[in-house]
PDB file of N, CA and C in Angstrom:
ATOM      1  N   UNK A   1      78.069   5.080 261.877  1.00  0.00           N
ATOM      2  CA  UNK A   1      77.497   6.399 261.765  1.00  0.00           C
ATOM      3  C   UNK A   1      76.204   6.307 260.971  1.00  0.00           C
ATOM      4  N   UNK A   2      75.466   6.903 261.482  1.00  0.00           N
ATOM      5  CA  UNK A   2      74.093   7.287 260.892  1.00  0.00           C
ATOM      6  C   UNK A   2      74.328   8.428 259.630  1.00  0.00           C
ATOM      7  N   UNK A   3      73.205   7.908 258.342  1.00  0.00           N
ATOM      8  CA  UNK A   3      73.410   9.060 257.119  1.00  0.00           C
ATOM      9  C   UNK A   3      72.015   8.627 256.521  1.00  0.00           C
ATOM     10  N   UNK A   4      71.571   9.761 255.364  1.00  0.00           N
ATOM     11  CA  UNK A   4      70.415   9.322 254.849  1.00  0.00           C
ATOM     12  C   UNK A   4      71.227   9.090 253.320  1.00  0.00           C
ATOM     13  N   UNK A   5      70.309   8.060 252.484  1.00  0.00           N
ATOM     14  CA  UNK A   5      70.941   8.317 250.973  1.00  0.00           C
ATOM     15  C   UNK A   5      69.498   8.208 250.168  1.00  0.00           C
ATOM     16  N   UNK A   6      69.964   8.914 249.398  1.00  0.00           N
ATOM     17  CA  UNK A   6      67.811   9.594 248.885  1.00  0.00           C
ATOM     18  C   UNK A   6      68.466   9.353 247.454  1.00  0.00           C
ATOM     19  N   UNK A   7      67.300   8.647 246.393  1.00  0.00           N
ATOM     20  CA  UNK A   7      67.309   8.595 244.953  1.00  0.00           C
ATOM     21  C   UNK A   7      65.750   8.653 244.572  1.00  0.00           C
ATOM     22  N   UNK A   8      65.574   9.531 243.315  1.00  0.00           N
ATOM     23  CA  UNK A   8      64.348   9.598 243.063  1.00  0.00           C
ATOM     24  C   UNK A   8      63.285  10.022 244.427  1.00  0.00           C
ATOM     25  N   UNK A   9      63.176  10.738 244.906  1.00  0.00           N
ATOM     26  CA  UNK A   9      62.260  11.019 246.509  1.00  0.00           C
ATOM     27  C   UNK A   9      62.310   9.892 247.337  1.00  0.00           C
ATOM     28  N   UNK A  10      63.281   9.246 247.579  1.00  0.00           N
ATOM     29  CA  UNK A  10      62.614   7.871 248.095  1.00  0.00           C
ATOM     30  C   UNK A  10      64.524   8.163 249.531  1.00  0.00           C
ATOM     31  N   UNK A  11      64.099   8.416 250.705  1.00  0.00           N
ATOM     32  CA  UNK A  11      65.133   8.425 251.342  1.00  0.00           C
ATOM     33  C   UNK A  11      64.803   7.053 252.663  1.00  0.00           C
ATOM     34  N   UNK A  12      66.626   6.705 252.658  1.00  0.00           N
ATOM     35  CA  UNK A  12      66.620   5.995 253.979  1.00  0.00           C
ATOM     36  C   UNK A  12      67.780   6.078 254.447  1.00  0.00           C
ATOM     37  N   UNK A  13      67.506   6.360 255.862  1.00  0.00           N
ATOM     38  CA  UNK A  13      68.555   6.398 256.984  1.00  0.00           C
ATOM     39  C   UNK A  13      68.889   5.138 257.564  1.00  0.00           C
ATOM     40  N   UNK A  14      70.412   4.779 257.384  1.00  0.00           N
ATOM     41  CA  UNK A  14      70.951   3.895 257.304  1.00  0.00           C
ATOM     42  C   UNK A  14      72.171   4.051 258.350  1.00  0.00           C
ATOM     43  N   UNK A  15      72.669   2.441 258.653  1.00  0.00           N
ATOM     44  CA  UNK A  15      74.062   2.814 259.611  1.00  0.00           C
ATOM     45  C   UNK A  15      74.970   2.191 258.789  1.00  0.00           C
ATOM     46  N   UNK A  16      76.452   3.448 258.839  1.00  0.00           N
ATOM     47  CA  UNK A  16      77.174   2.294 258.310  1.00  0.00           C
ATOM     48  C   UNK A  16      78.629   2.926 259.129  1.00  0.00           C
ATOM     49  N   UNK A  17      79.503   1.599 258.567  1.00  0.00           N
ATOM     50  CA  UNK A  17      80.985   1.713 259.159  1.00  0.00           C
ATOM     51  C   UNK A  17      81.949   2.832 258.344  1.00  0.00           C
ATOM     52  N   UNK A  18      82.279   3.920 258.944  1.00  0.00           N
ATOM     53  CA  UNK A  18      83.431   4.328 257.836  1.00  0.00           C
ATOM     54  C   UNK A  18      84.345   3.737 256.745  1.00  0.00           C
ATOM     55  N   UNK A  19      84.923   2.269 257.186  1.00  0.00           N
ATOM     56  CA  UNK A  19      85.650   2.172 256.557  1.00  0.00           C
ATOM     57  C   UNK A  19      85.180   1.391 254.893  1.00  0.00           C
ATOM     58  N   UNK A  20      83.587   1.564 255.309  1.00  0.00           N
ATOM     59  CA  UNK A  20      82.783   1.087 253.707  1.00  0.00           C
ATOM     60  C   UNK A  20      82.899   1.471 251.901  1.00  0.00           C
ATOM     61  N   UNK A  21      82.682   1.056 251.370  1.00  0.00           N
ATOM     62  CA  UNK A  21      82.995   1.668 250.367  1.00  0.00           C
ATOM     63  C   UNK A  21      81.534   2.220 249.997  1.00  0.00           C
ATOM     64  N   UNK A  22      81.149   3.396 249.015  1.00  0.00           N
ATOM     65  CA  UNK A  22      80.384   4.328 249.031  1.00  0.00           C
ATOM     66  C   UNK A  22      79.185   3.422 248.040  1.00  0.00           C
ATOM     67  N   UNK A  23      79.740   2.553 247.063  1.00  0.00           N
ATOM     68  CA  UNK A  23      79.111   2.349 246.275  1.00  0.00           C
ATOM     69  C   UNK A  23      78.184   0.605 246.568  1.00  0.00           C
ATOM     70  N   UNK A  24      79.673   0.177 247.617  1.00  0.00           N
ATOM     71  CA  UNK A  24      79.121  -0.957 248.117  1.00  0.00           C
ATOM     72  C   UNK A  24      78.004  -1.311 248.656  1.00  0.00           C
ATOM     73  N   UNK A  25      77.765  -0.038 249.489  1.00  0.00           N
ATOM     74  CA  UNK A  25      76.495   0.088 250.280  1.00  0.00           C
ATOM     75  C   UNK A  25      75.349   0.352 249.186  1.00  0.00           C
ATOM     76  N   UNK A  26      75.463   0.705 248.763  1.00  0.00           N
ATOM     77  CA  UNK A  26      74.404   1.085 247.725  1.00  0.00           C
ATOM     78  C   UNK A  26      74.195  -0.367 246.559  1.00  0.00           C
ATOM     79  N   UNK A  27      75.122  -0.911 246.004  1.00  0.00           N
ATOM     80  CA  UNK A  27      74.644  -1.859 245.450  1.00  0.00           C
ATOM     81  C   UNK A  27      74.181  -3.010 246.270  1.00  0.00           C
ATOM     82  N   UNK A  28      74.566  -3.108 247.766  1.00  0.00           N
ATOM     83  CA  UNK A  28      73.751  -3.376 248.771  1.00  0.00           C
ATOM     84  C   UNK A  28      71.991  -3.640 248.760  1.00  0.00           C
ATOM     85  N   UNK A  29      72.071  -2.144 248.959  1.00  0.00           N
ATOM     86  CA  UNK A  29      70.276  -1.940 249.096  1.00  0.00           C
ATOM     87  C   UNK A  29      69.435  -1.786 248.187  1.00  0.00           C
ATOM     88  N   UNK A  30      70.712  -1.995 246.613  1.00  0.00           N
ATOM     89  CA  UNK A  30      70.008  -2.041 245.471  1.00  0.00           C
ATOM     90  C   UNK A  30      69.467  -3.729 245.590  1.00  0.00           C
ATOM     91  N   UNK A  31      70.233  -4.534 245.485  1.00  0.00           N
ATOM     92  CA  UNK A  31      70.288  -5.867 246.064  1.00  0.00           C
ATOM     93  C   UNK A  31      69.397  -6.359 246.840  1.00  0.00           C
ATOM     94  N   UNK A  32      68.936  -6.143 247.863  1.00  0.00           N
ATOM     95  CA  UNK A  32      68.073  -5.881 248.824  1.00  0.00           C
ATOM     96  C   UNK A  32      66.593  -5.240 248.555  1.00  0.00           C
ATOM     97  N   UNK A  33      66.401  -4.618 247.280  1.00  0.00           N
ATOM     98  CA  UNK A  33      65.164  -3.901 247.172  1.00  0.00           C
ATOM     99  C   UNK A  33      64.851  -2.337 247.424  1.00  0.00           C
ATOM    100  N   UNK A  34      65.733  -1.832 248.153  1.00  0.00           N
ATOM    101  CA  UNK A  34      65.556  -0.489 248.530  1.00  0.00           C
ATOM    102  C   UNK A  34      65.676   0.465 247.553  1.00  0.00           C
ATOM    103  N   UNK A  35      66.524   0.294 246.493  1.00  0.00           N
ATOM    104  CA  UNK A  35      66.327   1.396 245.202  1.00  0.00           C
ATOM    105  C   UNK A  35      66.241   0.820 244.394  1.00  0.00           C
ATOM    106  N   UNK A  36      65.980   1.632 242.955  1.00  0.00           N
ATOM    107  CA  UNK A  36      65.668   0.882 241.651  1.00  0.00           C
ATOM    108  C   UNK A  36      67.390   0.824 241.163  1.00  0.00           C
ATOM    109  N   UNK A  37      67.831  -0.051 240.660  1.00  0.00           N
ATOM    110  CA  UNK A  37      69.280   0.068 240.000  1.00  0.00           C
ATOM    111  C   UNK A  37      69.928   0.833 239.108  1.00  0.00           C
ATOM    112  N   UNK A  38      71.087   1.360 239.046  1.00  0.00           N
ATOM    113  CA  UNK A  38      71.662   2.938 238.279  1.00  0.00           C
ATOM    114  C   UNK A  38      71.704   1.434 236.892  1.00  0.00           C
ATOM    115  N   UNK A  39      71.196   1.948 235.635  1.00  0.00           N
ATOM    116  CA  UNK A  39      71.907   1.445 234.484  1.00  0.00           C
ATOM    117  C   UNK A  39      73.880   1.779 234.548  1.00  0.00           C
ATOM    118  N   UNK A  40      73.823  -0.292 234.030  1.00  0.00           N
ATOM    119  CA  UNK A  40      74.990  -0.481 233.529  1.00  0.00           C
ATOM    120  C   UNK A  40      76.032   0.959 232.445  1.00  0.00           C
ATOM    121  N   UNK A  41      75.737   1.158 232.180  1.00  0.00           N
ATOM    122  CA  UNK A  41      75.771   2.640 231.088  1.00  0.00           C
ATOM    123  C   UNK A  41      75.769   3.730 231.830  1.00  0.00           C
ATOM    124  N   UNK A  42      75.090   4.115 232.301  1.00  0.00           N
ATOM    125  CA  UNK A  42      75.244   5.495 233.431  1.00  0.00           C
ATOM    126  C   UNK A  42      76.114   5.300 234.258  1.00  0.00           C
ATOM    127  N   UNK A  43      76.589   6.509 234.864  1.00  0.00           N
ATOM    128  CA  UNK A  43      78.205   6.494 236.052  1.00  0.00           C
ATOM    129  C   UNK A  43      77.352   7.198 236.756  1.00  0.00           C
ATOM    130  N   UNK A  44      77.241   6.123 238.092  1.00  0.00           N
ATOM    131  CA  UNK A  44      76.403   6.463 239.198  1.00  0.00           C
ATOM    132  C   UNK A  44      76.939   7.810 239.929  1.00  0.00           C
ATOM    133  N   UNK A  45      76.239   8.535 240.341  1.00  0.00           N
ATOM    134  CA  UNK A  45      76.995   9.863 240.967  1.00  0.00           C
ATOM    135  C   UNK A  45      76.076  10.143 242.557  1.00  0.00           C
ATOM    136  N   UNK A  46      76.910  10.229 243.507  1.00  0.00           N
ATOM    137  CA  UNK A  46      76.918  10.650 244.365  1.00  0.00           C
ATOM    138  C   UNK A  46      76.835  11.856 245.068  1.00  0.00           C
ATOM    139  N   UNK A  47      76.360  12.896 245.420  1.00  0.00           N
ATOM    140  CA  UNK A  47      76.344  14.079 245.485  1.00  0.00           C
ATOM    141  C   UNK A  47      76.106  14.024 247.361  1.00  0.00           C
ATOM    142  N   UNK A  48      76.685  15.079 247.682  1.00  0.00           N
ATOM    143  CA  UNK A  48      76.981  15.271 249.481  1.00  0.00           C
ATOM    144  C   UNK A  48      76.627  16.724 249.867  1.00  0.00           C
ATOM    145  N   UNK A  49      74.983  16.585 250.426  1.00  0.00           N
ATOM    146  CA  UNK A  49      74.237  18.191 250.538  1.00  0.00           C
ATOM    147  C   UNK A  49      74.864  18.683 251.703  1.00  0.00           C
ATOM    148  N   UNK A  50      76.078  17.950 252.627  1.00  0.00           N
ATOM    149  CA  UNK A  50      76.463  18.892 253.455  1.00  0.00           C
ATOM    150  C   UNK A  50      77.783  19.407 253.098  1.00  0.00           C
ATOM    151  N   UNK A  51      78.549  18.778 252.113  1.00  0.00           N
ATOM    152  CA  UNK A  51      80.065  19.028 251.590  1.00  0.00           C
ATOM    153  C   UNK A  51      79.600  20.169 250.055  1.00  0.00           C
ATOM    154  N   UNK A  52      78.093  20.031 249.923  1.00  0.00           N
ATOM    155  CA  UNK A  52      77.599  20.502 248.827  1.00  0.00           C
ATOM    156  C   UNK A  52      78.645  20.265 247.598  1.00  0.00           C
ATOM    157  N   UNK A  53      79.333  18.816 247.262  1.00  0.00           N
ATOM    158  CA  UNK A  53      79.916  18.233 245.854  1.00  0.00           C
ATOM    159  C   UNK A  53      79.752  16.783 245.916  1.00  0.00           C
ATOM    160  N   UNK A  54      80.000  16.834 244.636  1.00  0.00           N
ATOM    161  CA  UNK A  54      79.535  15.012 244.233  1.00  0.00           C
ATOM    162  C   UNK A  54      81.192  14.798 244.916  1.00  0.00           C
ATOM    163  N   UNK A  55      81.335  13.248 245.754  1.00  0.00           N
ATOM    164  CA  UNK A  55      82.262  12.508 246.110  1.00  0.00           C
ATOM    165  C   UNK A  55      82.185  11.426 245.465  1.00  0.00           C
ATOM    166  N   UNK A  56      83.225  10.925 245.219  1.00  0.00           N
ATOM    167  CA  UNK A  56      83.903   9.729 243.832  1.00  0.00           C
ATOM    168  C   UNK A  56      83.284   8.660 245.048  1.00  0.00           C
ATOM    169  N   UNK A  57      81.806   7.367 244.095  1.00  0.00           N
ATOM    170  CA  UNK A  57      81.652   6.418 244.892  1.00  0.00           C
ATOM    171  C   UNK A  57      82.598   5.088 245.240  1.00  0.00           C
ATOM    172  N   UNK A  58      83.601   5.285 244.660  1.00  0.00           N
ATOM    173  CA  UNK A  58      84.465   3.863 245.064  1.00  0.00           C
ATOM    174  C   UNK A  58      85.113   4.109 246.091  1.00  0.00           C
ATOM    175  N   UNK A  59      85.609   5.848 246.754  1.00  0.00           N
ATOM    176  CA  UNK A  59      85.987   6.175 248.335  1.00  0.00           C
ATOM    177  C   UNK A  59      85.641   5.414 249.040  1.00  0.00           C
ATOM    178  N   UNK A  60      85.875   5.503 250.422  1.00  0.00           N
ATOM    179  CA  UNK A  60      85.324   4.855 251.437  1.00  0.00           C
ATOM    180  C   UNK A  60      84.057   5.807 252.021  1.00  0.00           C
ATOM    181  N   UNK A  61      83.727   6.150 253.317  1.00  0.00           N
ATOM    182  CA  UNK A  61      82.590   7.138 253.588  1.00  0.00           C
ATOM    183  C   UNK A  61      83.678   8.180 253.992  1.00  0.00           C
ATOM    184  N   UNK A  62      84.622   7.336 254.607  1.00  0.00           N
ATOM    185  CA  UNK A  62      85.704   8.527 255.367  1.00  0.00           C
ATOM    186  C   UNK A  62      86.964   9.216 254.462  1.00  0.00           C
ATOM    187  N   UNK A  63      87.554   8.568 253.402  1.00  0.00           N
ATOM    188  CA  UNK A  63      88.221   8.787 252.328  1.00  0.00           C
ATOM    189  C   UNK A  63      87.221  10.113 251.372  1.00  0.00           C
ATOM    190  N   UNK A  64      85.624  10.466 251.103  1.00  0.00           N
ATOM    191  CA  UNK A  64      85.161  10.920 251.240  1.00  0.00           C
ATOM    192  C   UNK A  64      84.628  12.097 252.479  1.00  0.00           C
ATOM    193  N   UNK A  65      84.998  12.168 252.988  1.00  0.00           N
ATOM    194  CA  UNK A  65      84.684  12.477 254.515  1.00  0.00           C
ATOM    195  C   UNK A  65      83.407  12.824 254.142  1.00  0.00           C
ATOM    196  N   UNK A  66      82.705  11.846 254.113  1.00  0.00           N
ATOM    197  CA  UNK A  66      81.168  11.756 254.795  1.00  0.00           C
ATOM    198  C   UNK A  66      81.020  11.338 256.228  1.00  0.00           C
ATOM    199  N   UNK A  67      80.230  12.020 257.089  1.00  0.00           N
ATOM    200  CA  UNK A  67      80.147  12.213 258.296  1.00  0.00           C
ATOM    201  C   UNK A  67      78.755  12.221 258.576  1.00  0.00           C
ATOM    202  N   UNK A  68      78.881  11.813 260.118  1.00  0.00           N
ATOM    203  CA  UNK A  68      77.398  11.115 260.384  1.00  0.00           C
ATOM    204  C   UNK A  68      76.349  12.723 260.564  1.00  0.00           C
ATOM    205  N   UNK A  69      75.101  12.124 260.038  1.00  0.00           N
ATOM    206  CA  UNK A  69      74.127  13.158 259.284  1.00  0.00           C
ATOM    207  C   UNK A  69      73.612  13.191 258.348  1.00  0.00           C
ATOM    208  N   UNK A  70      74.980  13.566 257.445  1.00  0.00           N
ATOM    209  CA  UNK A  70      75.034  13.779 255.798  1.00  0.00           C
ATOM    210  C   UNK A  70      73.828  13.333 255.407  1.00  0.00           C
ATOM    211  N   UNK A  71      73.443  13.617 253.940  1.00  0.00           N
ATOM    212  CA  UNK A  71      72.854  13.269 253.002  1.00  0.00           C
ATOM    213  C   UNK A  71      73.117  13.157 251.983  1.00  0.00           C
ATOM    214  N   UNK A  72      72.944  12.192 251.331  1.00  0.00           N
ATOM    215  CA  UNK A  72      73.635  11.523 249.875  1.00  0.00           C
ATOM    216  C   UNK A  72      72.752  11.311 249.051  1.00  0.00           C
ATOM    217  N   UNK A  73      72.902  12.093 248.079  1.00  0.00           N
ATOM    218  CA  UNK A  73      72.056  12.045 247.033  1.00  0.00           C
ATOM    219  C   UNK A  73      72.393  11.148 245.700  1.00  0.00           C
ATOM    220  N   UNK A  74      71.862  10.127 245.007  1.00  0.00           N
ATOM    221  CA  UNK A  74      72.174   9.366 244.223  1.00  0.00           C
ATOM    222  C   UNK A  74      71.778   9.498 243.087  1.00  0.00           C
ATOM    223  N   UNK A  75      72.522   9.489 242.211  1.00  0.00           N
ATOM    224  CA  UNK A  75      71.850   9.678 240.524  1.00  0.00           C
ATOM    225  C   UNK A  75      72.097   9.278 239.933  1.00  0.00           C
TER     226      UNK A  75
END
């Protein structure tokens, strides 16, 4: 499924498998270069502009029911 995940103005639309974990992907493309990294100290938060609430990132996308579209906001 297709989703965007946006931190600081900076968005990218990405594919991923449901059965992913929320945070995996993200330390992913932190890994990769695509975002700047959440400090060790901060509790990364996830926020879902179509469920309009933060979803717990260790879910899966679907344990979350994030659904293809969405937008995920990272903080």
């Amino acid at each position: 499924m297709t989703l965007t995940i946006m931190e600081d103005n900076k968005g990218l639309d990405i594919i991923v498998k449901p059965e992913q974990r929320i945070q995996e992907v993200y330390r992913v493309l932190v890994e990769n270069g695509f975002f700047s990294s959440i400090s060790e100290t901060a509790q990364m938060q996830v926020y879902s502009k179509r469920q309009g609430k933060y979803i717990n990132p260790i879910l899966t996308f679907k344990q979350g029911k994030i659904y293809e579209g969405d937008i995920l906001l990272i903080q």
